[in-house]
Protein backbone atom coordinates (compact mmCIF):
# COMPACT_ATOMS: atom_id res chain seq x y z
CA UNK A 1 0.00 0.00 0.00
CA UNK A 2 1.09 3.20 -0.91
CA UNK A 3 -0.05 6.65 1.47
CA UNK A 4 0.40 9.89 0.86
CA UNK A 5 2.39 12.13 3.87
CA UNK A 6 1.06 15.38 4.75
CA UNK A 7 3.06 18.05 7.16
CA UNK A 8 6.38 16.11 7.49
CA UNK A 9 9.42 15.66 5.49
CA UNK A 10 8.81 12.26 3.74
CA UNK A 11 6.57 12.92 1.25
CA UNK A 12 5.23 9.10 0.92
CA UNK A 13 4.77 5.64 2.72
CA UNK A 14 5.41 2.53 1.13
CA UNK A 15 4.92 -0.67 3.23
CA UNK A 16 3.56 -4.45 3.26
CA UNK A 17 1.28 -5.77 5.46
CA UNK A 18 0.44 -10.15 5.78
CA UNK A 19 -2.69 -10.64 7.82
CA UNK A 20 -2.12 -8.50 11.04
CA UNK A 21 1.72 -8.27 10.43
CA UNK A 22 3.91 -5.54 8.97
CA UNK A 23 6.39 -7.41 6.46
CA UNK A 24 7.56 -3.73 5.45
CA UNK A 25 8.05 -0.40 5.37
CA UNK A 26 9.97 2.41 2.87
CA UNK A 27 9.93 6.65 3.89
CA UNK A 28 10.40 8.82 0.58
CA UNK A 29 11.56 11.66 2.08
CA UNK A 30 12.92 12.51 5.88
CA UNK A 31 15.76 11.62 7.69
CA UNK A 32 16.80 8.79 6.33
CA UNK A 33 18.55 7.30 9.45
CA UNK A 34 15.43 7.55 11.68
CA UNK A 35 13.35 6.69 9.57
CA UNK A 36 15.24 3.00 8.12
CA UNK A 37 15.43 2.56 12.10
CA UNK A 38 11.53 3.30 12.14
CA UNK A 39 11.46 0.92 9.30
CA UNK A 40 13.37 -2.07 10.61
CA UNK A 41 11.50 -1.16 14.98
CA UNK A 42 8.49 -2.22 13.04
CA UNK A 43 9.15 -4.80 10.55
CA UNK A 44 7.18 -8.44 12.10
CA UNK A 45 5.17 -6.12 13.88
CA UNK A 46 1.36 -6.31 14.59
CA UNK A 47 -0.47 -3.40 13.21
CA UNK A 48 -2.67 -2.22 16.20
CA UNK A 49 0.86 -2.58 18.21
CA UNK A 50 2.43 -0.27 15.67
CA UNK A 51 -0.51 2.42 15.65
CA UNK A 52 -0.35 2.43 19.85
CA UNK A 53 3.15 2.79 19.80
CA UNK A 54 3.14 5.53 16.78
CA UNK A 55 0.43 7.50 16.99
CA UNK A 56 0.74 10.96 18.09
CA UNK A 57 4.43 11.89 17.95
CA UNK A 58 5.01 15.60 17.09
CA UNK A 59 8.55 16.31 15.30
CA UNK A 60 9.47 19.54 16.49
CA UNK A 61 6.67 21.90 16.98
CA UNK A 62 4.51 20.30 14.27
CA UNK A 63 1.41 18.47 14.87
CA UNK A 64 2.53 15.18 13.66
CA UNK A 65 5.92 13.50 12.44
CA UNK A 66 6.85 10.47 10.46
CA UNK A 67 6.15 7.82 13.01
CA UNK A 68 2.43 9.36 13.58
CA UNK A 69 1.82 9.12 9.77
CA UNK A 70 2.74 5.38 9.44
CA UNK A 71 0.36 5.39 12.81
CA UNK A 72 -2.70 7.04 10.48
CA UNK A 73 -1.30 4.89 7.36
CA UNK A 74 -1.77 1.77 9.23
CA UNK A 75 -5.29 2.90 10.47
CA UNK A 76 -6.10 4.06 6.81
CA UNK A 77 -5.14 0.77 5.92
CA UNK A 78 -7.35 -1.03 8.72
CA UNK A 79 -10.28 1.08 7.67
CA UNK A 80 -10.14 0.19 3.84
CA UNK A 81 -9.46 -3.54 4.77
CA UNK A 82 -13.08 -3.57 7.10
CA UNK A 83 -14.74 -2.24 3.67
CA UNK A 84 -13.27 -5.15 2.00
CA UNK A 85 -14.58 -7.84 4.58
């Protein structure tokens, strides 16, 4: 699935999910270091595990970050999965 960034410095989200379970993940964009840590924290984990532990950062004084837009990626994701079912 591919998701679109908005107010952080990686434009885009790129990631794999199997069943429940993040296979992985790819930043365009950011800090490159944090985020390939980000990327490799997260890889075999459960989604809803990755949303709790995500969701809300702040970089800075912005409203969100990186992390917290994998968090609403992951929950986009969830959401168009339930239309799906």
């Amino acid at each position: 699935m591919q998701y679109k960034t908005s107010g952080t410095c990686s434009k885009m989200i790129d990631f794999e999910i199997e069943g429940d379970t993040i296979q992985s993940v790819a930043f365009t964009g950011g800090c490159n270091g944090n985020l390939s840590g980000i990327s490799s924290l997260v890889r075999g984990m459960k989604v809803d595990d990755a949303i709790s532990k995500l969701k809300g950062i702040k970089c800075g004084m912005k409203e969100t970050s990186c992390p917290d837009q994998f968090a609403r990626a992951l929950e986009a994701y969830k959401a168009k999965e339930n239309e799906s079912v």
